[in-house]
PDB file of N, CA and C in Angstrom:
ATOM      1  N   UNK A   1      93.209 109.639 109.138  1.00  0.00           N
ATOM      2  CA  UNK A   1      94.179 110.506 109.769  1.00  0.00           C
ATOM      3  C   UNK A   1      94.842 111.372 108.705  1.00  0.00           C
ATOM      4  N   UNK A   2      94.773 112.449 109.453  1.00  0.00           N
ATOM      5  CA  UNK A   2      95.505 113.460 107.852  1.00  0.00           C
ATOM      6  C   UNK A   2      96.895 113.808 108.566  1.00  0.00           C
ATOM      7  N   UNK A   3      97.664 112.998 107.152  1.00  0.00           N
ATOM      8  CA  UNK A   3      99.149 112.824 106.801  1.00  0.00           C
ATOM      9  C   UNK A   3      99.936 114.100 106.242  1.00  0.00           C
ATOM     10  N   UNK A   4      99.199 115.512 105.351  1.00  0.00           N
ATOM     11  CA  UNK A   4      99.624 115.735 104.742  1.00  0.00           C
ATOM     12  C   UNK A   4     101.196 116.671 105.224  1.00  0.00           C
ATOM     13  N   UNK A   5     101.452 116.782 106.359  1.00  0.00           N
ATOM     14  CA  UNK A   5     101.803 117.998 107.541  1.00  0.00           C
ATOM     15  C   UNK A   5     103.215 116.823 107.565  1.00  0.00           C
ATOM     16  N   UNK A   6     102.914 115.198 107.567  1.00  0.00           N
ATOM     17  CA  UNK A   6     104.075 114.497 107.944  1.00  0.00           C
ATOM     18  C   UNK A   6     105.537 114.390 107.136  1.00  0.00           C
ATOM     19  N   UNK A   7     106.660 114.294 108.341  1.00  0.00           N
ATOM     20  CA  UNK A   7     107.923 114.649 107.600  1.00  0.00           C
ATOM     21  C   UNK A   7     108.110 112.841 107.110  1.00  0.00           C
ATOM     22  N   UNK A   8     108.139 112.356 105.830  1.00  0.00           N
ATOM     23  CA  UNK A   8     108.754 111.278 105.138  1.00  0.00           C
ATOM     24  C   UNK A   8     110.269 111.176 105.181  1.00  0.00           C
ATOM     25  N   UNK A   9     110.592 109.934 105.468  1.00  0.00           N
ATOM     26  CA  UNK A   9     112.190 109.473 105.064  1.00  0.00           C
ATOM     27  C   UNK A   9     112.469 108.197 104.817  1.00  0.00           C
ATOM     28  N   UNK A  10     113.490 107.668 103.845  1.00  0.00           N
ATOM     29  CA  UNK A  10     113.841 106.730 103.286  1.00  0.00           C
ATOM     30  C   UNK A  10     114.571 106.332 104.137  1.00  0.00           C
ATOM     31  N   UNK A  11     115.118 104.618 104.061  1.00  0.00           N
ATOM     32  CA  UNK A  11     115.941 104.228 104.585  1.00  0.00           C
ATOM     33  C   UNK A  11     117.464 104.733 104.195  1.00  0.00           C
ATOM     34  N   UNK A  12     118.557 104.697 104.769  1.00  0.00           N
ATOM     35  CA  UNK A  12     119.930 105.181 104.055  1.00  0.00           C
ATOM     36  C   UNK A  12     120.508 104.266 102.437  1.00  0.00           C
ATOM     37  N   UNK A  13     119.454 103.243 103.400  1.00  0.00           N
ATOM     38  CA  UNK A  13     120.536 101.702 102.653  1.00  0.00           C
ATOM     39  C   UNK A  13     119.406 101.408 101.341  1.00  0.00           C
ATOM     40  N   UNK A  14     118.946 102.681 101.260  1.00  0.00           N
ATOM     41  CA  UNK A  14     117.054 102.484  99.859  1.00  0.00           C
ATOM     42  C   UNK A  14     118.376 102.759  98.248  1.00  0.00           C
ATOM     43  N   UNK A  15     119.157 101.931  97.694  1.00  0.00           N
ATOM     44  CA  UNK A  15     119.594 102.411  97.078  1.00  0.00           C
ATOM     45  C   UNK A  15     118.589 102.770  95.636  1.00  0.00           C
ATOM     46  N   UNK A  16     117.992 101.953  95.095  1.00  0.00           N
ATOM     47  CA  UNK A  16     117.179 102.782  93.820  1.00  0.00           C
ATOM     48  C   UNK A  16     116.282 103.378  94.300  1.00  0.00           C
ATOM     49  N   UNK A  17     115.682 103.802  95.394  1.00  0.00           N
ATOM     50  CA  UNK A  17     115.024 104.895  95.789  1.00  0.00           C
ATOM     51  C   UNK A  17     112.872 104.577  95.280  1.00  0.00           C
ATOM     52  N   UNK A  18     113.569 102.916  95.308  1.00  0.00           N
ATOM     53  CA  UNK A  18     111.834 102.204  95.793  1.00  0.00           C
ATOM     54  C   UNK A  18     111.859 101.455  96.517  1.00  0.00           C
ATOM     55  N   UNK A  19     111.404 102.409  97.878  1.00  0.00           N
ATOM     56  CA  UNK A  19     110.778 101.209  99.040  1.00  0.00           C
ATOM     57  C   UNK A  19     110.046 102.131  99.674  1.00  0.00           C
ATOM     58  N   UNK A  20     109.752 101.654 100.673  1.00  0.00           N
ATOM     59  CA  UNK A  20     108.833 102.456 101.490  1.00  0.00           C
ATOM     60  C   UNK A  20     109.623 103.948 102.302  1.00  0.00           C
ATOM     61  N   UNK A  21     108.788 104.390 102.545  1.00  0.00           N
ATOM     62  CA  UNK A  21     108.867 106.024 103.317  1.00  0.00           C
ATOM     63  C   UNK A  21     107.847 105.908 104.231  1.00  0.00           C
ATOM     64  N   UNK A  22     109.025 106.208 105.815  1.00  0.00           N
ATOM     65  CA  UNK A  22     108.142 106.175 107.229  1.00  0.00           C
ATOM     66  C   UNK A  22     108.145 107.687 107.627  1.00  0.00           C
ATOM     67  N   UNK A  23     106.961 108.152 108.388  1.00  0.00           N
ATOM     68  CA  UNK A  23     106.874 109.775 109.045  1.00  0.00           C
ATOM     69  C   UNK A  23     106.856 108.988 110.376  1.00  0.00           C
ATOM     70  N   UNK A  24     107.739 109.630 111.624  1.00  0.00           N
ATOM     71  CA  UNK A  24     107.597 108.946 112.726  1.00  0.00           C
ATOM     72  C   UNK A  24     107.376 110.145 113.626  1.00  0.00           C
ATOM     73  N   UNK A  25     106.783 110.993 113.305  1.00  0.00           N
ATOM     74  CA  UNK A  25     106.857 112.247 113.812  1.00  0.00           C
ATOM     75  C   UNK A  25     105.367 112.601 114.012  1.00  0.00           C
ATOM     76  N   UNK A  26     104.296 111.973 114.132  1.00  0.00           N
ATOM     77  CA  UNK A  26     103.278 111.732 114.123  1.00  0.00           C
ATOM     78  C   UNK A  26     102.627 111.968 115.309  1.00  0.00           C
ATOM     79  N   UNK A  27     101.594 112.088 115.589  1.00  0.00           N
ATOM     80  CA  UNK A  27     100.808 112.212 117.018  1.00  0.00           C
ATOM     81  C   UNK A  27     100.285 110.714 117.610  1.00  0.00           C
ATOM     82  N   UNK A  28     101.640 110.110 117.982  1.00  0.00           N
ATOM     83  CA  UNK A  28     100.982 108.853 118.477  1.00  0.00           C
ATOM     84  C   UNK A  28     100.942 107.325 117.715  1.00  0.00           C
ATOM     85  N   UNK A  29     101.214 107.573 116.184  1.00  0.00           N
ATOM     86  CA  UNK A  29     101.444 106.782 115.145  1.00  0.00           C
ATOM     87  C   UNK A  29     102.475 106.980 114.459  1.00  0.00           C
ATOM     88  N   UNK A  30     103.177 105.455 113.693  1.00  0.00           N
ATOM     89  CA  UNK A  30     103.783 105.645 112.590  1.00  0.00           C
ATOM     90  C   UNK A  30     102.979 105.808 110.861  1.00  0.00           C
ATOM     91  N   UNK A  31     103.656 106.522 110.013  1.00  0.00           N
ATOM     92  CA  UNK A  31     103.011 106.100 108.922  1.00  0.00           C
ATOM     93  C   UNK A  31     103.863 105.808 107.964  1.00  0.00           C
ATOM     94  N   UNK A  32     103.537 104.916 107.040  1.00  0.00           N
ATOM     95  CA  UNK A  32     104.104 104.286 106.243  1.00  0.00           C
ATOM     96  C   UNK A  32     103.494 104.582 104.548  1.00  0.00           C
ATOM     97  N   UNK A  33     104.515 104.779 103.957  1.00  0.00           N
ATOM     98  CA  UNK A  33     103.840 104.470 102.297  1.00  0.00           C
ATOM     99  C   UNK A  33     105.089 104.252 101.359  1.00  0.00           C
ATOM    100  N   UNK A  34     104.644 104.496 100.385  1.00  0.00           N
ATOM    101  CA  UNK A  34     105.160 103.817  99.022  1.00  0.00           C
ATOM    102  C   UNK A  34     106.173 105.000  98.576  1.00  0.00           C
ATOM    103  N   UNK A  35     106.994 105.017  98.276  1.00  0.00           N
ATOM    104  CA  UNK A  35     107.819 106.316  98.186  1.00  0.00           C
ATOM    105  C   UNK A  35     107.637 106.242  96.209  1.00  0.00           C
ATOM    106  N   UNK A  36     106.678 105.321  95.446  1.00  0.00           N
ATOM    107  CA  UNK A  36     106.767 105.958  94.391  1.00  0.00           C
ATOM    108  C   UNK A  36     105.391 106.376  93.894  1.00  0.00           C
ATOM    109  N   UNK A  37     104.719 106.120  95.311  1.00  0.00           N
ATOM    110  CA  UNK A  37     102.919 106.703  95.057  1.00  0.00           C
ATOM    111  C   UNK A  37     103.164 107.666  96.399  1.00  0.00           C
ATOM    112  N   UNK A  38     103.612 109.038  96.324  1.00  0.00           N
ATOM    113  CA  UNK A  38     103.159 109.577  97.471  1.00  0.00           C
ATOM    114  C   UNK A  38     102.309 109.846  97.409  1.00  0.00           C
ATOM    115  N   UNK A  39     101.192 110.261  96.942  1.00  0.00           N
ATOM    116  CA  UNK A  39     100.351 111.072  97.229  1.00  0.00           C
ATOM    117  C   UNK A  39      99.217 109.960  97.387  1.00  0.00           C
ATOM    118  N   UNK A  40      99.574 108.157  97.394  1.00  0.00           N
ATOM    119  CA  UNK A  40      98.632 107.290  97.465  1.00  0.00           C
ATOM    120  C   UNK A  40      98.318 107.497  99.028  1.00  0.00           C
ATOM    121  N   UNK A  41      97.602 105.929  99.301  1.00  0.00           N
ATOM    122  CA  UNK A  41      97.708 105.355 100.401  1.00  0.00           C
ATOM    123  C   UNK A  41      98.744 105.503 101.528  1.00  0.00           C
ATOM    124  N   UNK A  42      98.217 105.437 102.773  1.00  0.00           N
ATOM    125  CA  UNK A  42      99.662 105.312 103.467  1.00  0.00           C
ATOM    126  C   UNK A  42      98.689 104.362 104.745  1.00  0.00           C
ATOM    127  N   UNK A  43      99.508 103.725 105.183  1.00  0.00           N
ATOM    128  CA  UNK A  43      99.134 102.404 106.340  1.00  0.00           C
ATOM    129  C   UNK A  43      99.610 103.831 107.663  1.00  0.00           C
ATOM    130  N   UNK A  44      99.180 103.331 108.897  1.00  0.00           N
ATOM    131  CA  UNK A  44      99.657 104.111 110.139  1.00  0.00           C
ATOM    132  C   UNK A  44      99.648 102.906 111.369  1.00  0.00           C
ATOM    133  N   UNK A  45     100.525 102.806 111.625  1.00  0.00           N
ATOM    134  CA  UNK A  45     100.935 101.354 113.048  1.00  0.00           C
ATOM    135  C   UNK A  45     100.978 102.465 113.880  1.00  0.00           C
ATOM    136  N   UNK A  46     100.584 101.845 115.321  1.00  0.00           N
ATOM    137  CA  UNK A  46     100.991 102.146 116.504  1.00  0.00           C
ATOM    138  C   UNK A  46     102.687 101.918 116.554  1.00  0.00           C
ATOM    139  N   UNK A  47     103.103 102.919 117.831  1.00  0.00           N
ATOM    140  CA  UNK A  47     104.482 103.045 117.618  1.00  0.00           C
ATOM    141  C   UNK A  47     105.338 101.789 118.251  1.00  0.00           C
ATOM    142  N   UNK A  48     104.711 101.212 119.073  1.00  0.00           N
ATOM    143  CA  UNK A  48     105.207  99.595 119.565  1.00  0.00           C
ATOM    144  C   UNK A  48     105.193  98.628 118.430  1.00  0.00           C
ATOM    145  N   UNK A  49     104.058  98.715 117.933  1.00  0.00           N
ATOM    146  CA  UNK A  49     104.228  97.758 116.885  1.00  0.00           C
ATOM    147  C   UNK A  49     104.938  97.768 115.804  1.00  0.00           C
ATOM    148  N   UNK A  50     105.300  99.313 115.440  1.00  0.00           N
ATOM    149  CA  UNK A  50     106.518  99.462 114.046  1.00  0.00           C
ATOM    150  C   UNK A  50     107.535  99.072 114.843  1.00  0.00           C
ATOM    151  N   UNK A  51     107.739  99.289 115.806  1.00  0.00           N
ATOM    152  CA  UNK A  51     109.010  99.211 116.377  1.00  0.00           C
ATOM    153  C   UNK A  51     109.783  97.387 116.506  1.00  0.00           C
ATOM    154  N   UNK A  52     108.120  96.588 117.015  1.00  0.00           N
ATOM    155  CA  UNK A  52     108.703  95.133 116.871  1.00  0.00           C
ATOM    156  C   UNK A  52     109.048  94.920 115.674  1.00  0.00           C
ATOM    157  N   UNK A  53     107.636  95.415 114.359  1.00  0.00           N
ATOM    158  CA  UNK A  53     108.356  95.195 113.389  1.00  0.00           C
ATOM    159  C   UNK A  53     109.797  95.286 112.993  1.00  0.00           C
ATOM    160  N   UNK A  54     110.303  96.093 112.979  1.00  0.00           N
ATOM    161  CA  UNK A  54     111.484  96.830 112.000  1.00  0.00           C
ATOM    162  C   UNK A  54     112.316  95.773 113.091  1.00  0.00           C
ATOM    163  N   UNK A  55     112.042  95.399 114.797  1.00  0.00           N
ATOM    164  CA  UNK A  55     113.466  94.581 114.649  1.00  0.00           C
ATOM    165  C   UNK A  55     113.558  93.452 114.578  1.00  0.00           C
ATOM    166  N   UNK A  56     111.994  92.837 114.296  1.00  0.00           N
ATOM    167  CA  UNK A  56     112.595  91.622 113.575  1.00  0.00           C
ATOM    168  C   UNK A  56     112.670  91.257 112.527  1.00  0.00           C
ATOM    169  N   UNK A  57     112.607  92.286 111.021  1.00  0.00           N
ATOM    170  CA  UNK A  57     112.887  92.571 110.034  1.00  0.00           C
ATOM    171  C   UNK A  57     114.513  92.345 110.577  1.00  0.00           C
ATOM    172  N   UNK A  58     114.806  93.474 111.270  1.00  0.00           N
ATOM    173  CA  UNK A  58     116.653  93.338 111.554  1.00  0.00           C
ATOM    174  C   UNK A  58     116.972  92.071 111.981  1.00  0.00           C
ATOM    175  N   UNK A  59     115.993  91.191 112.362  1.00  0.00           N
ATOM    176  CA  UNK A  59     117.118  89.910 112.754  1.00  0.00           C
ATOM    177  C   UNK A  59     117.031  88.673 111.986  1.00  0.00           C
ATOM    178  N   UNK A  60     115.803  89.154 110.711  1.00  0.00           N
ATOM    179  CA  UNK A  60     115.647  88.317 109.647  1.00  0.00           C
ATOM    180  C   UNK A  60     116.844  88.198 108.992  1.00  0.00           C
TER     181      UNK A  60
END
């Protein structure tokens, strides 16, 4: 899937500014990568499934 068009954003709470960067603006997918390799790899979840993720990350 070509990423290059996708808008990236950090979390608020990313204070040294290494963690991941999500584009949720996607056709149908999330994508995910490394905010200190952009131009690496990037993973892409369906949007249900980032979504369970991240809240039970929040209730970890």
């Amino acid at each position: 899937m070509e990423l290059s068009g996708a808008t990236w954003r950090k979390s608020r709470r990313s204070g040294n500014g290494e963690c991941v960067e999500v584009a949720d603006d996607l056709a149908g997918v999330v994508g995910v990568r490394d905010s200190k390799d952009p131009a690496g790899p990037a993973l892409t979840f369906d949007p249900r499934a980032w979504r369970a993720f991240v809240d039970h990350a929040k209730r970890s």
